[in-house]
N, C-alpha and C. Protein backbone atom coordinates (compact mmCIF):
# COMPACT_ATOMS: atom_id res chain seq x y z
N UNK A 1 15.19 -9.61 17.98
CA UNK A 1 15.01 -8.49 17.05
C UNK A 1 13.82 -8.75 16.12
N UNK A 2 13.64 -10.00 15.70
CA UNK A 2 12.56 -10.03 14.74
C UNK A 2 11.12 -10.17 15.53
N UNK A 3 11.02 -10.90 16.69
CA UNK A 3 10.00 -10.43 17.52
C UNK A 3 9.61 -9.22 18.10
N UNK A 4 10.76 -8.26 17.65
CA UNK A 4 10.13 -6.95 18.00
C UNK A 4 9.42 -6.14 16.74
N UNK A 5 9.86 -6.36 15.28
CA UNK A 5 9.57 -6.01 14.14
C UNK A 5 8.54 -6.07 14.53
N UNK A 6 7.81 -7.69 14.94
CA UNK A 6 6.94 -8.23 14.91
C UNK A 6 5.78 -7.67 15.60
N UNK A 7 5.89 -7.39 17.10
CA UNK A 7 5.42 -6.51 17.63
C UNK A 7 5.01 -5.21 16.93
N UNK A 8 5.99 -4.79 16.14
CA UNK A 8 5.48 -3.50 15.64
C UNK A 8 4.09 -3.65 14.67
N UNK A 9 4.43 -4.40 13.53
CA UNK A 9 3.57 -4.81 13.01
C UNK A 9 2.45 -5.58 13.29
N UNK A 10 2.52 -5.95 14.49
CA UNK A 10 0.95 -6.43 14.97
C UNK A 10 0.37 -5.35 15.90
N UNK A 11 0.84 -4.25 16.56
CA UNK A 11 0.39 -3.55 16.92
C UNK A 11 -0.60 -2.08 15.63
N UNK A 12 0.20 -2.26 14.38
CA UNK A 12 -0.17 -1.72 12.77
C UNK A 12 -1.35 -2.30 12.75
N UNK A 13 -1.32 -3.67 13.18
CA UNK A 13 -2.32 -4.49 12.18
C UNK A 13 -3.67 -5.26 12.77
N UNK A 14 -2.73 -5.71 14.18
CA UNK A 14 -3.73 -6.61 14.83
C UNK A 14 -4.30 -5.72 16.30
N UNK A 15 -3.61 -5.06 16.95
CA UNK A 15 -3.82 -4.98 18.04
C UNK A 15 -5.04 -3.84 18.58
N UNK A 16 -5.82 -3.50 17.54
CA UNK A 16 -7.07 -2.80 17.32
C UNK A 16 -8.16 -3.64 17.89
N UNK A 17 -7.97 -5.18 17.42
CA UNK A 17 -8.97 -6.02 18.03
C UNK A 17 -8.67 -6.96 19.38
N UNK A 18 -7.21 -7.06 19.11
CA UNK A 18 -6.76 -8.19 19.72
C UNK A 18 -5.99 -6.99 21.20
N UNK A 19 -5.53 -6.38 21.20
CA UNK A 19 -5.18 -5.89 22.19
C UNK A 19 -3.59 -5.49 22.45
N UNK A 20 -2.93 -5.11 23.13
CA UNK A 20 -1.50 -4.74 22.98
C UNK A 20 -0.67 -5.53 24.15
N UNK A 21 0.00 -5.47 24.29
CA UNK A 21 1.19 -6.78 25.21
C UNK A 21 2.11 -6.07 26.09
N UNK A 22 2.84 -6.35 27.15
CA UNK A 22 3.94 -5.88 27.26
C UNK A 22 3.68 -5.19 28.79
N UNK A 23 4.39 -3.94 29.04
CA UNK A 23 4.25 -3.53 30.12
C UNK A 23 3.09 -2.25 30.21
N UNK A 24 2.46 -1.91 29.05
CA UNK A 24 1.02 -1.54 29.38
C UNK A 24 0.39 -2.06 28.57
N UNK A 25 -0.16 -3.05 29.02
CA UNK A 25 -1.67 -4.56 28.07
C UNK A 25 -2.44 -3.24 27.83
N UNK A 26 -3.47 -3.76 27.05
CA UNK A 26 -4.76 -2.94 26.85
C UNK A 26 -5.49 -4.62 25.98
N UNK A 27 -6.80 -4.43 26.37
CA UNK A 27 -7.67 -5.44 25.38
C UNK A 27 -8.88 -4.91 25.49
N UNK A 28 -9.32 -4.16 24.19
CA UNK A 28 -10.34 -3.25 23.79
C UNK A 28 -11.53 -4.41 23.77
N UNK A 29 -11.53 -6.07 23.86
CA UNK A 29 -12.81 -6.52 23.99
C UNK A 29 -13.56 -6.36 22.91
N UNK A 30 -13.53 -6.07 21.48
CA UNK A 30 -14.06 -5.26 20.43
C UNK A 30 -14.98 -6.68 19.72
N UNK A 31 -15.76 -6.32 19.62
CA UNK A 31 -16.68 -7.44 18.94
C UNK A 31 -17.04 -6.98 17.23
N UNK A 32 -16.13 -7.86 16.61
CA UNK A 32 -16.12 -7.51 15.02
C UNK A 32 -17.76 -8.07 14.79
N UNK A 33 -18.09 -7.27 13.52
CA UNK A 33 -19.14 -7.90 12.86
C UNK A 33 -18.83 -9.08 11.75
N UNK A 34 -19.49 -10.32 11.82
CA UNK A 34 -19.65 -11.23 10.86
C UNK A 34 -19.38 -10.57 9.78
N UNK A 35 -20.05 -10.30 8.84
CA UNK A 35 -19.34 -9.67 7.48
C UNK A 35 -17.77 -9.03 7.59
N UNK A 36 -17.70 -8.94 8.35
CA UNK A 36 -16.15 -7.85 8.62
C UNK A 36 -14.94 -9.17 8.71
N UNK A 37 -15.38 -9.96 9.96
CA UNK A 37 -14.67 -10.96 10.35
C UNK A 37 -14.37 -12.20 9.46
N UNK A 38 -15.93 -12.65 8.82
CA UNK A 38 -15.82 -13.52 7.27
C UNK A 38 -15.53 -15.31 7.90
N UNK A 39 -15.37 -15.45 9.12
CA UNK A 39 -15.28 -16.48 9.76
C UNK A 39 -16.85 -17.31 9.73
N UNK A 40 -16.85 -18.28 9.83
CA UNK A 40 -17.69 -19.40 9.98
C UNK A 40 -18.91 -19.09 10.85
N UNK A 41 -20.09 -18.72 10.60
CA UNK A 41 -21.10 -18.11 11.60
C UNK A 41 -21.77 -19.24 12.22
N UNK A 42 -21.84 -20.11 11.63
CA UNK A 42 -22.65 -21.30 12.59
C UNK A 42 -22.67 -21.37 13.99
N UNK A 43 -21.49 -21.25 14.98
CA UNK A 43 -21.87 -20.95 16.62
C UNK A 43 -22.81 -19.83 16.77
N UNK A 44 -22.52 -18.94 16.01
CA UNK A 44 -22.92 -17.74 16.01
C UNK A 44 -24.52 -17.69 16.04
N UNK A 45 -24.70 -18.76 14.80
CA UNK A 45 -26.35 -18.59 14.17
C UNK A 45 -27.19 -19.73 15.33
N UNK A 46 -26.22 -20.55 16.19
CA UNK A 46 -27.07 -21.13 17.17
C UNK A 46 -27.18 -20.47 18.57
N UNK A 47 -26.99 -19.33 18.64
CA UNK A 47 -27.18 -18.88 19.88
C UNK A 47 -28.46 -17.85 19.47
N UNK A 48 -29.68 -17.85 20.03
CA UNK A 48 -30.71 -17.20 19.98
C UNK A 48 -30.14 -16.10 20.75
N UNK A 49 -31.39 -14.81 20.30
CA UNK A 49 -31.37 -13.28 21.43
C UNK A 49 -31.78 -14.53 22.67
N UNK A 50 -33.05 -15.17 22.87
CA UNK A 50 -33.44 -16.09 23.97
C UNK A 50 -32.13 -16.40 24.93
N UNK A 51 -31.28 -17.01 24.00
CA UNK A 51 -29.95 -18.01 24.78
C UNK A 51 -29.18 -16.42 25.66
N UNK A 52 -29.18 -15.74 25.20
CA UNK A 52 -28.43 -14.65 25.55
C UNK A 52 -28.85 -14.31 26.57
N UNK A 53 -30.41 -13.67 26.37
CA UNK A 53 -30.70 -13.27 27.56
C UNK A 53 -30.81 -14.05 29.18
N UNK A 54 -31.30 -15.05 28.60
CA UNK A 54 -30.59 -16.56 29.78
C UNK A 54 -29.16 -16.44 30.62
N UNK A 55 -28.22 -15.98 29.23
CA UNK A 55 -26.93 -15.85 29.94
C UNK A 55 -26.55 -14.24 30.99
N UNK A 56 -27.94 -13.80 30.78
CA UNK A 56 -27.34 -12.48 31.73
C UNK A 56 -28.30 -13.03 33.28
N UNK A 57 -28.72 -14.24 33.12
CA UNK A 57 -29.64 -14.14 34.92
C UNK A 57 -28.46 -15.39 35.12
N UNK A 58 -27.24 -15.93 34.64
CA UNK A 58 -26.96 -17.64 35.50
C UNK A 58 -25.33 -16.83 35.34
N UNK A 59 -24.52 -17.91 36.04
CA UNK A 59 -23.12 -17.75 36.08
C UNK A 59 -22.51 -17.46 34.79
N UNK A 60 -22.93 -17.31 33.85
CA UNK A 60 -21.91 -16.59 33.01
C UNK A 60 -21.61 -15.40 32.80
N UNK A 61 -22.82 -14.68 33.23
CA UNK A 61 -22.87 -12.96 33.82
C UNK A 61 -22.77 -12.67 35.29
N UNK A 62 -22.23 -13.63 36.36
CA UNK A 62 -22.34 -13.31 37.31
C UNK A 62 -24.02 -13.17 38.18
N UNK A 63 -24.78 -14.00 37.63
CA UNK A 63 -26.18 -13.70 38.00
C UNK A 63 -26.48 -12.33 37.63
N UNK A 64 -26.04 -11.75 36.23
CA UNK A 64 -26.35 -10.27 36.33
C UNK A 64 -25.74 -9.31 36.63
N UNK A 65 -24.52 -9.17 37.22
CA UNK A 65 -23.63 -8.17 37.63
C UNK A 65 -23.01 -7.84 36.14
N UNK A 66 -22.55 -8.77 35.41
CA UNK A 66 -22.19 -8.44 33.89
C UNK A 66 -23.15 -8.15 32.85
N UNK A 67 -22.31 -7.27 31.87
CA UNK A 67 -23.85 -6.65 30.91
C UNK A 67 -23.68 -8.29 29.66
N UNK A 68 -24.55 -8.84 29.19
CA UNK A 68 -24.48 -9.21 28.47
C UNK A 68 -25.52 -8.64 26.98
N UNK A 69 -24.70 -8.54 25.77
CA UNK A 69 -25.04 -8.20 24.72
C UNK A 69 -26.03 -9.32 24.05
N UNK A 70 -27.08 -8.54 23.66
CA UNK A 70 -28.70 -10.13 23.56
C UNK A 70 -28.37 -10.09 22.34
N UNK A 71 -28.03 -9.24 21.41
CA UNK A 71 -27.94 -9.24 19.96
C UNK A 71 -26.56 -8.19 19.25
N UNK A 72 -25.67 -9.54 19.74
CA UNK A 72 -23.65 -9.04 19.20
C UNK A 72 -24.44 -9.18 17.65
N UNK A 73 -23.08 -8.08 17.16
CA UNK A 73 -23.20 -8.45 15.44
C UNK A 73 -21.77 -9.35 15.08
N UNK A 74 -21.45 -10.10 15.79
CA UNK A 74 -20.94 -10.98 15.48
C UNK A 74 -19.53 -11.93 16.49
N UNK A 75 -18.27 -11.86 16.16
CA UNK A 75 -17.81 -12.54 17.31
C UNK A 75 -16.63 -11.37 18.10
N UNK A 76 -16.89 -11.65 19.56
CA UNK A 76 -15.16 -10.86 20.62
C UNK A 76 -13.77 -11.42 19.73
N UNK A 77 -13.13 -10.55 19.56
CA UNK A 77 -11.68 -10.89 19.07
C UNK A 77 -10.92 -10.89 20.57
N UNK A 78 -10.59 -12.25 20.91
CA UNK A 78 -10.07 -12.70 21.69
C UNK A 78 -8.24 -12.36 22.08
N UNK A 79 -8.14 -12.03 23.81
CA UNK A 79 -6.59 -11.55 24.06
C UNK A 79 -6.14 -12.88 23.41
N UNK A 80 -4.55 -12.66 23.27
CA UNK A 80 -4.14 -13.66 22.56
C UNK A 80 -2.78 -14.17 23.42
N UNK A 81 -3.08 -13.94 25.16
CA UNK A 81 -1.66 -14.32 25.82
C UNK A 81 -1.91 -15.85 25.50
N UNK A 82 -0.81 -16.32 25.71
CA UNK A 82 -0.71 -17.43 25.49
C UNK A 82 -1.40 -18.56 24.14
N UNK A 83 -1.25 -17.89 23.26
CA UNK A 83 -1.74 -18.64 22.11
C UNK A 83 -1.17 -19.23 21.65
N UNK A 84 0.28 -19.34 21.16
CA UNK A 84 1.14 -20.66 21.02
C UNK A 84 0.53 -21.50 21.95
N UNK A 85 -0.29 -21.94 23.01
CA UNK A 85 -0.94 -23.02 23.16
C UNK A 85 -1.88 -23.60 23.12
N UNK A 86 -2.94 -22.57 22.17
CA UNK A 86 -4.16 -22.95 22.51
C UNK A 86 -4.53 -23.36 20.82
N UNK A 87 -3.64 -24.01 20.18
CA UNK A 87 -4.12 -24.00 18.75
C UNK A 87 -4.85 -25.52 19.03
N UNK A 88 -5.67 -26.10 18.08
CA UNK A 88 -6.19 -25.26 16.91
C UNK A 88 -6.59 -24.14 17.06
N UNK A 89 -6.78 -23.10 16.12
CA UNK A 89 -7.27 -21.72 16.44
C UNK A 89 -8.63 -21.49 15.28
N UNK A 90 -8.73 -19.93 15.93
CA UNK A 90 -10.64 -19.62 15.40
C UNK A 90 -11.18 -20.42 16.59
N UNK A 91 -12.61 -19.94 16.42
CA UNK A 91 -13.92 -20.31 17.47
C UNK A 91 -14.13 -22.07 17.09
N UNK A 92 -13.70 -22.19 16.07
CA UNK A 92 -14.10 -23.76 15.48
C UNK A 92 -12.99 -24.81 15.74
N UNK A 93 -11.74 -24.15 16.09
CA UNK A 93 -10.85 -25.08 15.87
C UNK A 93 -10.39 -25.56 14.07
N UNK A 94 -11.03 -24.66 13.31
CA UNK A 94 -10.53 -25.13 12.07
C UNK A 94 -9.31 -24.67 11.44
N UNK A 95 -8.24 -24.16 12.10
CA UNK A 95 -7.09 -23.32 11.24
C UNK A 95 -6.24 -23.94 12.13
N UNK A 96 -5.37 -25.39 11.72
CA UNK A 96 -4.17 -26.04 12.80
C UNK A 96 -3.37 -24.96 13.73
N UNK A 97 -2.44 -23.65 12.52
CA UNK A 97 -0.98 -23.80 12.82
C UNK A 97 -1.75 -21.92 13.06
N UNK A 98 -0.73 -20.96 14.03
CA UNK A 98 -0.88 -19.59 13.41
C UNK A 98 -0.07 -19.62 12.42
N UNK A 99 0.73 -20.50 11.91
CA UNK A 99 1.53 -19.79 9.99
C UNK A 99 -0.15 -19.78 9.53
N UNK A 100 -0.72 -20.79 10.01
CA UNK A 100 -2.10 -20.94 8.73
C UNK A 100 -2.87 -19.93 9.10
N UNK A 101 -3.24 -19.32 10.45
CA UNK A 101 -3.73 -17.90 10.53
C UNK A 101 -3.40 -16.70 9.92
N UNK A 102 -2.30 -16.74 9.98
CA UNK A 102 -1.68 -15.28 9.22
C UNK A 102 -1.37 -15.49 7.75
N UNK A 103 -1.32 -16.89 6.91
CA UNK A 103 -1.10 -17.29 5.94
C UNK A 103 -2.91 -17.87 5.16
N UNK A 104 -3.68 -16.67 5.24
CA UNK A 104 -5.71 -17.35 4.90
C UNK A 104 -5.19 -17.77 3.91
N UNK A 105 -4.78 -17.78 2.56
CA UNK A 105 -4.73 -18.23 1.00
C UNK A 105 -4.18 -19.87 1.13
N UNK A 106 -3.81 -20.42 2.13
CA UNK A 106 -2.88 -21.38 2.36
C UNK A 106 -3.27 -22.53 3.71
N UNK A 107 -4.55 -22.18 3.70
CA UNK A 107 -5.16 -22.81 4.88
C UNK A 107 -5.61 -24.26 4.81
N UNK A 108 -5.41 -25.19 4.59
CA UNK A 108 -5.81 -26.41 4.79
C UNK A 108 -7.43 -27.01 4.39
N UNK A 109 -7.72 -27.81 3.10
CA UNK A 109 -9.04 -27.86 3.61
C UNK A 109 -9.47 -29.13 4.46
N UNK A 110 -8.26 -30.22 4.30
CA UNK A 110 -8.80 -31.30 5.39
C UNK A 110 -7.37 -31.30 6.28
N UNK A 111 -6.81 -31.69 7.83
CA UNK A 111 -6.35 -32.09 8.16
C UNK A 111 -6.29 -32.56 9.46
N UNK A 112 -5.21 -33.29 9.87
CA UNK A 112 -5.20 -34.24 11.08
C UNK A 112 -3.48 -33.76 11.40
N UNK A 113 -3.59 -34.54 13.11
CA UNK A 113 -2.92 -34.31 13.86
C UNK A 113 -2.26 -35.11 13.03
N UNK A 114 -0.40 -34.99 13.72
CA UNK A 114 0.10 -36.03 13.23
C UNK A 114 0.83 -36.63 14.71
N UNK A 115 0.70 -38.02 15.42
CA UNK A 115 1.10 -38.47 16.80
C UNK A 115 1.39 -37.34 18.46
N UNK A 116 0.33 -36.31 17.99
CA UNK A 116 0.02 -35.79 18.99
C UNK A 116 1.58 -34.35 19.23
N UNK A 117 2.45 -34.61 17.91
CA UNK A 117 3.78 -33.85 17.87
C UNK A 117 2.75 -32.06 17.99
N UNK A 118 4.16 -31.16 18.49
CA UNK A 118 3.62 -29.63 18.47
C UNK A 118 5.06 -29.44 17.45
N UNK A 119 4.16 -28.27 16.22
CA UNK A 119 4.99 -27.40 15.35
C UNK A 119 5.29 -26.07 15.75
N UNK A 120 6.94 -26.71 16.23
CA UNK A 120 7.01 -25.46 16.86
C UNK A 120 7.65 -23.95 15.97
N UNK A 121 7.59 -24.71 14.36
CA UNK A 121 7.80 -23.29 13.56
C UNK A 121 6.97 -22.89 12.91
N UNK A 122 5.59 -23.75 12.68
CA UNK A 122 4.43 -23.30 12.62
C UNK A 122 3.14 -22.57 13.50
N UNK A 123 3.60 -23.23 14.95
CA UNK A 123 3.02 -22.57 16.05
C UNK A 123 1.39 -23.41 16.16
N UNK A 124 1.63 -24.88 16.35
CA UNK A 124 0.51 -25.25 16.81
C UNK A 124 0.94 -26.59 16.80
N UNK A 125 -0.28 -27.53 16.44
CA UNK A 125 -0.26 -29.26 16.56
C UNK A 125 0.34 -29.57 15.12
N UNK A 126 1.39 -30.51 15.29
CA UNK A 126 1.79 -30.95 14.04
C UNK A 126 0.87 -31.97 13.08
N UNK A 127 0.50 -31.34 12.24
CA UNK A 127 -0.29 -31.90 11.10
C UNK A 127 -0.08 -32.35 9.48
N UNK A 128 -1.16 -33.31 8.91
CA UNK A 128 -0.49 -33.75 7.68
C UNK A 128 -1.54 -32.77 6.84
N UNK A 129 -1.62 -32.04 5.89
CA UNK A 129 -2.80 -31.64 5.10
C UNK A 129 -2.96 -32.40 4.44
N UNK A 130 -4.37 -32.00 3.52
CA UNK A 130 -5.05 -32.68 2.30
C UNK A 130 -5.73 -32.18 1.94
N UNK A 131 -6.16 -32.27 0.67
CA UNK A 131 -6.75 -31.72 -0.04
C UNK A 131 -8.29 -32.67 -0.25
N UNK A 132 -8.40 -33.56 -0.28
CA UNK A 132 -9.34 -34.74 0.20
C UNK A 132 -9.54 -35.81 1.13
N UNK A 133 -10.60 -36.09 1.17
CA UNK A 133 -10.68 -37.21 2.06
C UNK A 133 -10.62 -38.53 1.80
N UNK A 134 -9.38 -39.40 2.19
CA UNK A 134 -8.86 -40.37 1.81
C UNK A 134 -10.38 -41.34 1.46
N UNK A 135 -10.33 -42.22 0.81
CA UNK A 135 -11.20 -43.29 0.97
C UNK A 135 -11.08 -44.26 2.06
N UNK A 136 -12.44 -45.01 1.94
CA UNK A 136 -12.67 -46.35 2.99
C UNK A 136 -11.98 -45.86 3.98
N UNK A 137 -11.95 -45.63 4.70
CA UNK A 137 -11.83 -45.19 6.52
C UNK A 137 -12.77 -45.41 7.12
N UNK A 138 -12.06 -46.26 8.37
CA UNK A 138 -13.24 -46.88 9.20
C UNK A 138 -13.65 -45.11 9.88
N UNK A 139 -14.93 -45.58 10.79
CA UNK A 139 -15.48 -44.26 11.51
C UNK A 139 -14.90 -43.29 12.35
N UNK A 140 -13.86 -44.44 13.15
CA UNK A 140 -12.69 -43.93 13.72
C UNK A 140 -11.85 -43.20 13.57
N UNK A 141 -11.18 -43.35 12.23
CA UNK A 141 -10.38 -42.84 11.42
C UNK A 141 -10.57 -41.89 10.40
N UNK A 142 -11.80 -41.77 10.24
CA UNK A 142 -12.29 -40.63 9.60
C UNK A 142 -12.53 -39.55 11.04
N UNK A 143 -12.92 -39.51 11.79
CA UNK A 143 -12.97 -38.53 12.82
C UNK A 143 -11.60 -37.88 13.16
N UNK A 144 -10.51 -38.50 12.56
CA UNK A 144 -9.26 -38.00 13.27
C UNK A 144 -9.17 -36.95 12.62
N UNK A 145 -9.81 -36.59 10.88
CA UNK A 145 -9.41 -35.67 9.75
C UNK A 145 -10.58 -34.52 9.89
N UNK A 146 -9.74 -33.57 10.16
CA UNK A 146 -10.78 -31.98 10.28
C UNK A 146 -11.01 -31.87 8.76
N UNK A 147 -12.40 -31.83 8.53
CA UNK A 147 -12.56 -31.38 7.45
C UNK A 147 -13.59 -30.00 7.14
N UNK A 148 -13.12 -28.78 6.72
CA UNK A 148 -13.37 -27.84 6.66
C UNK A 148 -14.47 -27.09 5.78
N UNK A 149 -14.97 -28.28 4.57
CA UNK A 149 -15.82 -27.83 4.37
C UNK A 149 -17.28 -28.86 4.78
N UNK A 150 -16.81 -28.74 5.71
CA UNK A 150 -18.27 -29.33 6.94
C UNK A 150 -18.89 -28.30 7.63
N UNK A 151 -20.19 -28.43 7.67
CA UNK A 151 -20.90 -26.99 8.42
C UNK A 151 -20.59 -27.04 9.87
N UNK A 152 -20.00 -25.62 9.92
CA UNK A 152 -19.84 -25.52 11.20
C UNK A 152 -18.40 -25.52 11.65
N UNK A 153 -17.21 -25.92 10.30
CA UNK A 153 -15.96 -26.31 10.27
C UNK A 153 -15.37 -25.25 9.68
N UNK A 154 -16.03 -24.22 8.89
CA UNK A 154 -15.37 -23.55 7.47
C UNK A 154 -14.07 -22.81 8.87
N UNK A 155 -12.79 -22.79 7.66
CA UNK A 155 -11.22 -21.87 7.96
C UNK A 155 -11.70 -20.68 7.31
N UNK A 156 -12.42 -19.81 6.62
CA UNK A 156 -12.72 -18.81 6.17
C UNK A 156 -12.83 -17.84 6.48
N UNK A 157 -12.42 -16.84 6.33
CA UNK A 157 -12.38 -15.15 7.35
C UNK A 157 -11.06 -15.20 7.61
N UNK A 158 -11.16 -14.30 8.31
CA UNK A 158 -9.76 -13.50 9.28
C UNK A 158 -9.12 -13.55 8.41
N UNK A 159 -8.93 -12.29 7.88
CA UNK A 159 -7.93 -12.26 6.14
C UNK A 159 -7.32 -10.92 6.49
N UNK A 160 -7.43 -10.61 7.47
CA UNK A 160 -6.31 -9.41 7.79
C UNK A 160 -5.12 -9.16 8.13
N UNK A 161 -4.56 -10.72 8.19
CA UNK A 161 -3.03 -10.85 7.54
C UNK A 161 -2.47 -10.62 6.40
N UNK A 162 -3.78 -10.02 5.35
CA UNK A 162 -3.41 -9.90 4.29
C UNK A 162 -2.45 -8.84 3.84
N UNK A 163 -2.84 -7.96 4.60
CA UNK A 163 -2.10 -6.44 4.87
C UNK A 163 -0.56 -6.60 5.10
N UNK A 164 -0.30 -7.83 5.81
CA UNK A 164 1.66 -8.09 6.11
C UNK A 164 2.08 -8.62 5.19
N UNK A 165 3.62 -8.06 5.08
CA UNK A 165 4.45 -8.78 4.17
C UNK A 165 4.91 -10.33 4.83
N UNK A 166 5.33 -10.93 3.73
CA UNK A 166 6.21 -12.04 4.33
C UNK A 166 6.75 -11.77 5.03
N UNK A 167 7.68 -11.58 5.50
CA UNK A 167 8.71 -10.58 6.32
C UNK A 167 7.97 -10.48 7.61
N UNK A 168 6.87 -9.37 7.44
CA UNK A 168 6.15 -9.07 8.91
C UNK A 168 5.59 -10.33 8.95
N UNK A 169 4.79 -11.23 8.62
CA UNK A 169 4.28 -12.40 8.88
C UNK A 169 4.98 -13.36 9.68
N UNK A 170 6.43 -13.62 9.28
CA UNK A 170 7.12 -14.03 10.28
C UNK A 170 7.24 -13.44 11.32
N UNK A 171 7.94 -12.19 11.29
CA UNK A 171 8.37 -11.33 12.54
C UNK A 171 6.66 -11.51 13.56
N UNK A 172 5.84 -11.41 13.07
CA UNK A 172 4.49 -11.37 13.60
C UNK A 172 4.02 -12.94 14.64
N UNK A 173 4.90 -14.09 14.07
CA UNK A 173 4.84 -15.02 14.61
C UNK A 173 5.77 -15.72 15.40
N UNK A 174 7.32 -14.88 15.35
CA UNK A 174 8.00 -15.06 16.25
C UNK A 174 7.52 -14.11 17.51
N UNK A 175 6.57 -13.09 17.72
CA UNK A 175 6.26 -12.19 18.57
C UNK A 175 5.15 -12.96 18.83
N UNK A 176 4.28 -13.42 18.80
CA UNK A 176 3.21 -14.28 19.20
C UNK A 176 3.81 -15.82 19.78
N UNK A 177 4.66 -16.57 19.46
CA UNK A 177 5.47 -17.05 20.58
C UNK A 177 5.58 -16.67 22.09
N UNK A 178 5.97 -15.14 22.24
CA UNK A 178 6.33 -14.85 23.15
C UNK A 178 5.03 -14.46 24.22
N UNK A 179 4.24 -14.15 23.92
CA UNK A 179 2.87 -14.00 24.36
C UNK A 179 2.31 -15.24 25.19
């Protein structure tokens, strides 16, 4: 029952970009603009019109059978089957859990795995947060800690969970489970 709330309310909220589920899918493919989206542009700002047009003559367009866009205004909002497995989530990998997707005000600015565990009521890799970066850590051990305000790392954007209640936020993430 609450995965269906849930459904409802992501179809309200999300499924404009992300697409609809069930026994008639739809995925509109919709490419938000950077300002709109508010996410981390750095992949974004390293792909030249050049790199693009490259990608419409080699296998990523099919040698050309696919249209590729030389100048997107920003990133595809991606189908979301199976996303309980593909966390970390965002293009960067910087947002651990979807609670921390649908929860932007509450997003983590440093964290690490914790022994490779999955949160399965958070909906991703089980992690410790922080708010800083510990001292003296060998090189090793500093690589284990995502830290977010590193270029190229920012959790920032996608704030259009803002629109759900608590309530739908859950219901929204017991329905994304099921996906």
């Amino acid at each position: 029952a609450l995965a269906e709330q849930g459904r409802q309310a992501f179809n309200r909220v999300c499924a404009e970009c992300h697409g609809t589920y069930g026994d008639n899918p739809s995925y509109p493919e919709r490419n938000i603009p950077l300002d709109e989206i508010g996410t981390d542009r750095a992949r974004y700002d390293a792909l030249t019109r050049q790199h693009h047009e490259d990608y419409q003559s080699n296998w990523f367009s099919h040698y050309g059978a696919d249209t590729v866009i030389v100048d997107p205004p920003g990133y595809v909002a991606p189908p979301l089957d199976g996303i309980w497995a593909s966390g970390p989530y965002f293009h960067n990998g910087s947002v651990p859990t979807l609670w921390h997707v649908l929860h932007p005000g509450e997003r983590p600015v440093i964290w690490k795995r914790v022994n490779g565990d999955y949160d399965q009521d958070r909906v991703g890799p089980a992690v410790e947060t922080l708010s800083e970066m510990p001292r003296d850590l060998d090189v090793w051990t500093r690589r284990a800690h995502f830290d977010t305000r590193k270029f190229g790392k920012r959790a920032a954007g996608h704030r259009f969970p803002d629109e759900l209640s608590e309530r739908e936020k859950r219901a929204v993430l017991e329905y994304l489970k099921q996906l």
